[in-house]
PDB file of N, CA and C in Angstrom:
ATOM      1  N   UNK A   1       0.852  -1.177   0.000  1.00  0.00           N
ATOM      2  CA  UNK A   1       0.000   0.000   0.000  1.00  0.00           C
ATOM      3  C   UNK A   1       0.895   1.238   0.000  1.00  0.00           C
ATOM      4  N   UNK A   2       0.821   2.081  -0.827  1.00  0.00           N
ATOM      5  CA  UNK A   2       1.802   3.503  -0.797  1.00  0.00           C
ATOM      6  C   UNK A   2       0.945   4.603   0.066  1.00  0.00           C
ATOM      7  N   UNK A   3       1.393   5.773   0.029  1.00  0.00           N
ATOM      8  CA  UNK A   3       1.204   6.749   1.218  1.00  0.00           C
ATOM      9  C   UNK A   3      -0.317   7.516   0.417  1.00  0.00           C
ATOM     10  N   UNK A   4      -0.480   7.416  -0.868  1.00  0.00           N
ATOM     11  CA  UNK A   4      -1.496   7.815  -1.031  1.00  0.00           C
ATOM     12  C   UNK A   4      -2.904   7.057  -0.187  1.00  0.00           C
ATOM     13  N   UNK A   5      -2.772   5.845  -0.848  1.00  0.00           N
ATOM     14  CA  UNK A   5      -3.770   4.607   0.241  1.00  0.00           C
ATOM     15  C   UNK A   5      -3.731   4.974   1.410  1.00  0.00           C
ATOM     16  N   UNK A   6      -2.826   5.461   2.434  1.00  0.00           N
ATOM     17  CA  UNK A   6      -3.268   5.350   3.617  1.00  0.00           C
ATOM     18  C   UNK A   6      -3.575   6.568   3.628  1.00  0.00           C
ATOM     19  N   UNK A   7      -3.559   7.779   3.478  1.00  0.00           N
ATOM     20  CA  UNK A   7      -4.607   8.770   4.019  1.00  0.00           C
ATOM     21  C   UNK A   7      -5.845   8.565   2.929  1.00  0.00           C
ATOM     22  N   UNK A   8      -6.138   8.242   2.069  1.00  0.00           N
ATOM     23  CA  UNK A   8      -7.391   8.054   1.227  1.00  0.00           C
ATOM     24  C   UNK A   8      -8.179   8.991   1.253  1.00  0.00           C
ATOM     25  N   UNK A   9      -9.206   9.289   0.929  1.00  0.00           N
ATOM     26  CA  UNK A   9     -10.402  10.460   0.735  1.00  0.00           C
ATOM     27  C   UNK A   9     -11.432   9.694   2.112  1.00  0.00           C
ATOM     28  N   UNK A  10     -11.825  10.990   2.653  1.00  0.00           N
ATOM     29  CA  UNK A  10     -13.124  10.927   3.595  1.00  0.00           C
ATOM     30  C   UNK A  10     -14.558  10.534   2.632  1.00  0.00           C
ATOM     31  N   UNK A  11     -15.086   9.717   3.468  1.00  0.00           N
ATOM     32  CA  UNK A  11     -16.425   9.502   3.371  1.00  0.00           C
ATOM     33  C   UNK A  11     -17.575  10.363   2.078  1.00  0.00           C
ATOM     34  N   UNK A  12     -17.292  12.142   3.165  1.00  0.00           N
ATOM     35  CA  UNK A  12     -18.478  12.606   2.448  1.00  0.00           C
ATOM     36  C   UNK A  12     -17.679  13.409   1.175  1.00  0.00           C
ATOM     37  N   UNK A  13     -16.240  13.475   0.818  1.00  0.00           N
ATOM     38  CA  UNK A  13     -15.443  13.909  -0.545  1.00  0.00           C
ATOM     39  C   UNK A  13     -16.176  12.945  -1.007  1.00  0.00           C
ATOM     40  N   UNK A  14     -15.867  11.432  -1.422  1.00  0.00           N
ATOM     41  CA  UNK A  14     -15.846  10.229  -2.068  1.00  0.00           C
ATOM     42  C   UNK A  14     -18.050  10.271  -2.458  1.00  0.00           C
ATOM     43  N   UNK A  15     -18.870  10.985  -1.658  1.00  0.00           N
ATOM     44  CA  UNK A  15     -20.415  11.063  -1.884  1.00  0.00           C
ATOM     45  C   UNK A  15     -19.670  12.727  -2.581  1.00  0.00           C
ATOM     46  N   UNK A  16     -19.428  13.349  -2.393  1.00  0.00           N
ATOM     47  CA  UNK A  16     -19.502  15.028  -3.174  1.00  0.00           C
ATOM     48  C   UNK A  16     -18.874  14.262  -4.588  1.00  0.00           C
ATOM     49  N   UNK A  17     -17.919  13.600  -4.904  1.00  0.00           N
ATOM     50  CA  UNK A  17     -17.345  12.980  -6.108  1.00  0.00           C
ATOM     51  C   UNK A  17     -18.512  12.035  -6.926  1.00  0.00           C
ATOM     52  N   UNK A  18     -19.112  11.222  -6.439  1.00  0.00           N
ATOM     53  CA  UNK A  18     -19.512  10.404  -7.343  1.00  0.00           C
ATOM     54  C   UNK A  18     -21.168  11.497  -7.101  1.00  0.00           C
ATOM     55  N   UNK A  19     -21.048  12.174  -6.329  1.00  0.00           N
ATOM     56  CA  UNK A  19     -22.423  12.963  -6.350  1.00  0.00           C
ATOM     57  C   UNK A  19     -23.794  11.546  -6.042  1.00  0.00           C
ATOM     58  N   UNK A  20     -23.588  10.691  -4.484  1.00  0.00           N
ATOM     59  CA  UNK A  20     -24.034   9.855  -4.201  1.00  0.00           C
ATOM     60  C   UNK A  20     -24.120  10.157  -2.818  1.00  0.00           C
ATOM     61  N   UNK A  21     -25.329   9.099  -2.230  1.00  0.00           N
ATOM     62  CA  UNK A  21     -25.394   9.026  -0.895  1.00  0.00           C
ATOM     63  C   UNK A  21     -24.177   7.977  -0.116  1.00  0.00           C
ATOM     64  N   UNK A  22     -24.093   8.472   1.348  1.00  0.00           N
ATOM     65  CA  UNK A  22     -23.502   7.168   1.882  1.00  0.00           C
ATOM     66  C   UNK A  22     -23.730   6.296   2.116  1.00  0.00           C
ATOM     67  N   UNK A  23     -25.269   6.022   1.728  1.00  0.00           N
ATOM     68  CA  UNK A  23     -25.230   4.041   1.598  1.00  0.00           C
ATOM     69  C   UNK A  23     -25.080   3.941   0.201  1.00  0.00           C
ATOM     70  N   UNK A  24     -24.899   4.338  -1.170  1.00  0.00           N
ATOM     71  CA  UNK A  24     -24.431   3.673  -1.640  1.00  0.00           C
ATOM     72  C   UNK A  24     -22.786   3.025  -1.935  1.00  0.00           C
ATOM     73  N   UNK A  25     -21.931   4.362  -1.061  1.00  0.00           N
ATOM     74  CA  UNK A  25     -20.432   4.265  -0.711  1.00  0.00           C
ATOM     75  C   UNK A  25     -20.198   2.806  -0.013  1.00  0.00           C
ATOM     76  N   UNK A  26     -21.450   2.920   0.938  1.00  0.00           N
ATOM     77  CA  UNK A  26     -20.818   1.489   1.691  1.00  0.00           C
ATOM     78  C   UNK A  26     -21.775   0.308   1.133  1.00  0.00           C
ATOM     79  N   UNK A  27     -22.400   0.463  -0.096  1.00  0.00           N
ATOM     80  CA  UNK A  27     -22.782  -0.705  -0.906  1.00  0.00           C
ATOM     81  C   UNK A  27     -21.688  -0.932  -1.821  1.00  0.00           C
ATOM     82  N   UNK A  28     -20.741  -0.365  -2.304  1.00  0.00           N
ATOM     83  CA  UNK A  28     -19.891  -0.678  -3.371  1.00  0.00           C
ATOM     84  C   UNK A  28     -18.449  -1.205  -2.381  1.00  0.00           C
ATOM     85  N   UNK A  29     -18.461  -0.497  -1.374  1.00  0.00           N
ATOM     86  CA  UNK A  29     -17.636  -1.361  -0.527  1.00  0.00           C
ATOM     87  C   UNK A  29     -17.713  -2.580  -0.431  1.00  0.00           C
ATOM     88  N   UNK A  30     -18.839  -2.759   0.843  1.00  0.00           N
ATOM     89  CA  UNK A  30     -19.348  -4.158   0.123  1.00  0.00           C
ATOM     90  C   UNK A  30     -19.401  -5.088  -1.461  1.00  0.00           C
ATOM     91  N   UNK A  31     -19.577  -4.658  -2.074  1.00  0.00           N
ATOM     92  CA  UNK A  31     -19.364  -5.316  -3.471  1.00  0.00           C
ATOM     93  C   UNK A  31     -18.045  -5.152  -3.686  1.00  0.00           C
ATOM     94  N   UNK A  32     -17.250  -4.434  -3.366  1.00  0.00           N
ATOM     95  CA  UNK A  32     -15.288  -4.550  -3.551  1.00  0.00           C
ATOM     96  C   UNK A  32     -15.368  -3.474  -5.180  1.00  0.00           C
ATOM     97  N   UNK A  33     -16.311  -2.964  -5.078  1.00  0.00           N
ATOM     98  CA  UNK A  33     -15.915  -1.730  -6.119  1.00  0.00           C
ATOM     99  C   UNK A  33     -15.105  -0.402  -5.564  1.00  0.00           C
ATOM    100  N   UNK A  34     -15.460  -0.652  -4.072  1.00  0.00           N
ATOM    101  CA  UNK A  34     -14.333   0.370  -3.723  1.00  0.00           C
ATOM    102  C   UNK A  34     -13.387  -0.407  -2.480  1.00  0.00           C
ATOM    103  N   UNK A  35     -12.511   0.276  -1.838  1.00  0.00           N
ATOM    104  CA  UNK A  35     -11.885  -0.152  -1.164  1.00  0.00           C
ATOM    105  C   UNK A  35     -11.657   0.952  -0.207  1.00  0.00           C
ATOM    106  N   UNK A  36     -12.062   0.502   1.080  1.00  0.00           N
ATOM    107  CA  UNK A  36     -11.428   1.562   2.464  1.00  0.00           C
ATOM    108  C   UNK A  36     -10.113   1.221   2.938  1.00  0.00           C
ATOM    109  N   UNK A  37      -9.776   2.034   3.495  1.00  0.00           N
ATOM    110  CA  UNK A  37      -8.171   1.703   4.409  1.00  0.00           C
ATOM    111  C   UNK A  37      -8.533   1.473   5.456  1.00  0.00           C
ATOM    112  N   UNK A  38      -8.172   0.244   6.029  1.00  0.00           N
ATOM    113  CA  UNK A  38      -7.807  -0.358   7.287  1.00  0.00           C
ATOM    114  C   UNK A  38      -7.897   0.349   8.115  1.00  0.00           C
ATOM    115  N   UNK A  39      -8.206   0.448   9.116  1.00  0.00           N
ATOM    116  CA  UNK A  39      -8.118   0.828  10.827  1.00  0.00           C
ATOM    117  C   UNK A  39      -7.957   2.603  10.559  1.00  0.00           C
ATOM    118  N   UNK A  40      -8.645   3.279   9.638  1.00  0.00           N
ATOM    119  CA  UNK A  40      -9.376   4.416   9.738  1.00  0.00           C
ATOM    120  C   UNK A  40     -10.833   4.616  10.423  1.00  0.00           C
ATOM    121  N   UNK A  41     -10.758   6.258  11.350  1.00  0.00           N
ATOM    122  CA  UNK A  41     -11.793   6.324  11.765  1.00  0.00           C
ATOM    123  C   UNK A  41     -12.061   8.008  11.877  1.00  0.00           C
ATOM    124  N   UNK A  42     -12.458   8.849  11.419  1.00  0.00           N
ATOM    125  CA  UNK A  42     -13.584   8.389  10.217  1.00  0.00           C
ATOM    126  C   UNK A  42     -13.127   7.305   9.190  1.00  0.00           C
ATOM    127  N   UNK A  43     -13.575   6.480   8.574  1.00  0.00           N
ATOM    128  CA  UNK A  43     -13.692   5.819   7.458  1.00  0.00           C
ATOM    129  C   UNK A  43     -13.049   6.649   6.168  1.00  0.00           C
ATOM    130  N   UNK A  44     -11.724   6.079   5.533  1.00  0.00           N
ATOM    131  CA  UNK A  44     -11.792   7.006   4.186  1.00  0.00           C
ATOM    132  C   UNK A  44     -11.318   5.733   3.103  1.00  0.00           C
ATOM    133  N   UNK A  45     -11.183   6.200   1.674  1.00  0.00           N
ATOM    134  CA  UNK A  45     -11.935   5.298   0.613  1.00  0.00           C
ATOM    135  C   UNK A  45     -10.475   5.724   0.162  1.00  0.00           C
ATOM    136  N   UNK A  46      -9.968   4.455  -0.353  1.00  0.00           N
ATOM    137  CA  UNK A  46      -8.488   4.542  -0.949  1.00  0.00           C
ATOM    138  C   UNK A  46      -8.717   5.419  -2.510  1.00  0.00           C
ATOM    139  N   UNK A  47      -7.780   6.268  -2.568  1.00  0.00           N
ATOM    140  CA  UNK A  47      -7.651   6.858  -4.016  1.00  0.00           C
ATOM    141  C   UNK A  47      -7.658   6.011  -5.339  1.00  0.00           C
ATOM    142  N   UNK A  48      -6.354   4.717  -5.002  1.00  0.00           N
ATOM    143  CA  UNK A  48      -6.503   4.276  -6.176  1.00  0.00           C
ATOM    144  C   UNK A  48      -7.786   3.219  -6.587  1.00  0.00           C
ATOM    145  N   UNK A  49      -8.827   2.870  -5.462  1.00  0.00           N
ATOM    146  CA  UNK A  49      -9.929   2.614  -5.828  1.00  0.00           C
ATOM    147  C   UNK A  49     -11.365   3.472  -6.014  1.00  0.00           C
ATOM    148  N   UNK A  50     -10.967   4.574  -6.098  1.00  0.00           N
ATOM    149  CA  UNK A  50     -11.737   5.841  -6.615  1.00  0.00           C
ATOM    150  C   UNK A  50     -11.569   5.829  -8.386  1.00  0.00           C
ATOM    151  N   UNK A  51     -10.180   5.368  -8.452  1.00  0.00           N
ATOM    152  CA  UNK A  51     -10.030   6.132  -9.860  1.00  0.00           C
ATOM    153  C   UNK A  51     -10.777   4.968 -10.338  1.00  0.00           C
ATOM    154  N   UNK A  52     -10.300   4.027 -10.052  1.00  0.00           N
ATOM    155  CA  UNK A  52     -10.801   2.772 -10.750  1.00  0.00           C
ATOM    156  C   UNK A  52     -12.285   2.745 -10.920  1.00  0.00           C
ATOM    157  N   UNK A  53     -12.913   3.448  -9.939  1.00  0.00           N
ATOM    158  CA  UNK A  53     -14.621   2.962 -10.193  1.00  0.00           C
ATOM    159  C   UNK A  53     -14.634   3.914 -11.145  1.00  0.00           C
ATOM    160  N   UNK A  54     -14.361   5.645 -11.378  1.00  0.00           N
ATOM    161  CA  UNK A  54     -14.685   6.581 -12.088  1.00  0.00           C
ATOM    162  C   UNK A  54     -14.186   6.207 -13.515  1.00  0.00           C
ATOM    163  N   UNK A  55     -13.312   5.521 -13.955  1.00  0.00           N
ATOM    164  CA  UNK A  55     -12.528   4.494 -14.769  1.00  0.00           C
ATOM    165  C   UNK A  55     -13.753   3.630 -15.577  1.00  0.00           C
ATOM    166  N   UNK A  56     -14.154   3.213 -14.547  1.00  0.00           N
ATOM    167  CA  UNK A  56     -15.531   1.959 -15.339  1.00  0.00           C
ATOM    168  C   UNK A  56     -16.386   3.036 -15.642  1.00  0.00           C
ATOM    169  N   UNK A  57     -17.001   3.826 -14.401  1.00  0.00           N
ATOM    170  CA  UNK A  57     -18.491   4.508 -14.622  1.00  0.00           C
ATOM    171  C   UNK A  57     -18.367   5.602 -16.158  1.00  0.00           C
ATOM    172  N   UNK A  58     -17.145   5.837 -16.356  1.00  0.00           N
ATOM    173  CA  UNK A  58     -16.835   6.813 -17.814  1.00  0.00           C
ATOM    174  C   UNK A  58     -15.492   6.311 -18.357  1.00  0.00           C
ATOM    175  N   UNK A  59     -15.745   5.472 -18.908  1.00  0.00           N
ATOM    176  CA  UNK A  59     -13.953   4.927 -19.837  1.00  0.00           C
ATOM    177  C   UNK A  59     -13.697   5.662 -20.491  1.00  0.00           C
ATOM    178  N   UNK A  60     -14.687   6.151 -21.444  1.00  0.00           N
ATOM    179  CA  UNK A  60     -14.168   7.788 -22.674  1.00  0.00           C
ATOM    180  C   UNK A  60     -13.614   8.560 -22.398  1.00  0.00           C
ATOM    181  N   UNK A  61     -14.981   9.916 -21.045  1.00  0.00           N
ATOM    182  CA  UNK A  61     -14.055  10.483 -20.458  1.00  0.00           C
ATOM    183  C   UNK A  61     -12.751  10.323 -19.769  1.00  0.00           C
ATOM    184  N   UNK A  62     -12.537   9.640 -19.053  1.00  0.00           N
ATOM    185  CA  UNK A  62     -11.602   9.556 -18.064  1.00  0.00           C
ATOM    186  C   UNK A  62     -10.008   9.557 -18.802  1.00  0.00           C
ATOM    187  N   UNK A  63     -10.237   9.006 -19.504  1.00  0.00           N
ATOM    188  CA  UNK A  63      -8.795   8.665 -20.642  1.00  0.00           C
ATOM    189  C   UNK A  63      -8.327   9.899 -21.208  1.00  0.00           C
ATOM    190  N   UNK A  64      -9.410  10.569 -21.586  1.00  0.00           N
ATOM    191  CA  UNK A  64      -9.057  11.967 -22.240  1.00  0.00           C
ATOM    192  C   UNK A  64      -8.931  13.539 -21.361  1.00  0.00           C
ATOM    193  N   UNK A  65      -9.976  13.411 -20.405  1.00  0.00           N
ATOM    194  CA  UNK A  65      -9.958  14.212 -19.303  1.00  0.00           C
ATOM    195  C   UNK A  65     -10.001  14.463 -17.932  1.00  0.00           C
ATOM    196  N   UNK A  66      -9.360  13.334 -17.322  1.00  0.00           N
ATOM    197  CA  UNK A  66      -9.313  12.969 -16.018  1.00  0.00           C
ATOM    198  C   UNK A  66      -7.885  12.701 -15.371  1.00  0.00           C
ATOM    199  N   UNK A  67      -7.728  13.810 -14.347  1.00  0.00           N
ATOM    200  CA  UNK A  67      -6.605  14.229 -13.924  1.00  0.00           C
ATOM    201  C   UNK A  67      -6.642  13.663 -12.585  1.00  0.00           C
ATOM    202  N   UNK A  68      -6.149  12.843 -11.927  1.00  0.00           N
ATOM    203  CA  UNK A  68      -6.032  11.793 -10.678  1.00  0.00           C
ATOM    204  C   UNK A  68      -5.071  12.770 -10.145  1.00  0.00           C
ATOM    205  N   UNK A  69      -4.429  13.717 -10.108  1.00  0.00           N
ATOM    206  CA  UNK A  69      -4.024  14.401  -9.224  1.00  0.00           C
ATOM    207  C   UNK A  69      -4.469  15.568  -8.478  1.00  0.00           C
ATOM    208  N   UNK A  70      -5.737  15.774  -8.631  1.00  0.00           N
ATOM    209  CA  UNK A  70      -6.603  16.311  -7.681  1.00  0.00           C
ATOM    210  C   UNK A  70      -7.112  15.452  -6.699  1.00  0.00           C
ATOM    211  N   UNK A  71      -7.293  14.327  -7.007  1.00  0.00           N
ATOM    212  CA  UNK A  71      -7.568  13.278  -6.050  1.00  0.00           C
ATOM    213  C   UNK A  71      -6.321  12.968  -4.696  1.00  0.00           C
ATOM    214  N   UNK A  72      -5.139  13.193  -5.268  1.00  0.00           N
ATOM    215  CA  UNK A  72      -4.058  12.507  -4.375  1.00  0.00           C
ATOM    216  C   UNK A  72      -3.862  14.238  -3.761  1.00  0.00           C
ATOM    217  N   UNK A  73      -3.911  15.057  -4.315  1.00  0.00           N
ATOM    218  CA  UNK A  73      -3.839  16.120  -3.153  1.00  0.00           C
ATOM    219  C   UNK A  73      -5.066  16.621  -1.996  1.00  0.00           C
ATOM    220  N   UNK A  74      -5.617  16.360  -2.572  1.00  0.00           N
ATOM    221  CA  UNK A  74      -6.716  16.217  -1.793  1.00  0.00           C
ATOM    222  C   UNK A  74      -6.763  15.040  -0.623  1.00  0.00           C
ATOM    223  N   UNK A  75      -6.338  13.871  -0.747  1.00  0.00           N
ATOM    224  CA  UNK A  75      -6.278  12.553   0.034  1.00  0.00           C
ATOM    225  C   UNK A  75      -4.752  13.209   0.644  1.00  0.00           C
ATOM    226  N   UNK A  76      -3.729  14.006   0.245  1.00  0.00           N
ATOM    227  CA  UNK A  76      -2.826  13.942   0.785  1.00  0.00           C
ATOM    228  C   UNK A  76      -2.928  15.156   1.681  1.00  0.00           C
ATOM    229  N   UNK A  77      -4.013  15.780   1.561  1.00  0.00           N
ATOM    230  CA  UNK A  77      -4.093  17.225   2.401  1.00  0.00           C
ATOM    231  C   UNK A  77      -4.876  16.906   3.386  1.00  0.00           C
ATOM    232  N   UNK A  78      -5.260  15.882   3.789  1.00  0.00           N
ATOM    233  CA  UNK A  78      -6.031  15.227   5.243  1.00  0.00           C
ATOM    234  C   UNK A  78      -4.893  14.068   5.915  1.00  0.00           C
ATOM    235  N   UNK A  79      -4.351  13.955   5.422  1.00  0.00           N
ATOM    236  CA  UNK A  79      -2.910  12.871   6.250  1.00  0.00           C
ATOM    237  C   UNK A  79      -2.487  13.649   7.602  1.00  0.00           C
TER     238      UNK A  79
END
């Protein structure tokens, strides 16, 4: 796991991002579409399984206009 994974994005970033409630955050958990970090409390949602769901939910976009480094400063500005 690298240093991005362990501070990960909070809860309600990861619902402002996919523009979702928090049960469906912790339904895709459950299903292993996303992934939390270990022995966090609040609860936060690993980056590199953020990109990955936003990855499936838009393959077009994402390839052409999706910059994952707003994500890791953001996950790295709560560490």
């Amino acid at each position: 796991m690298n240093n991005w994974d362990r501070s990960g994005l909070k809860l309600a970033d990861a619902m402002e991002l996919f523009n979702c409630t928090e049960s469906y955050i912790y339904r895709w958990i459950r299903e292993g579409k996303l992934t939390a970090v270990p022995d966090t409390k609040p609860m936060k949602i690993t980056t590199d399984s953020i990109i990955t769901k936003l990855r499936r939910m838009f393959p077009c976009l994402i390839d052409n206009c999706f910059n994952d480094y707003y994500l890791k400063q953001k996950a790295q500005s709560f560490a």
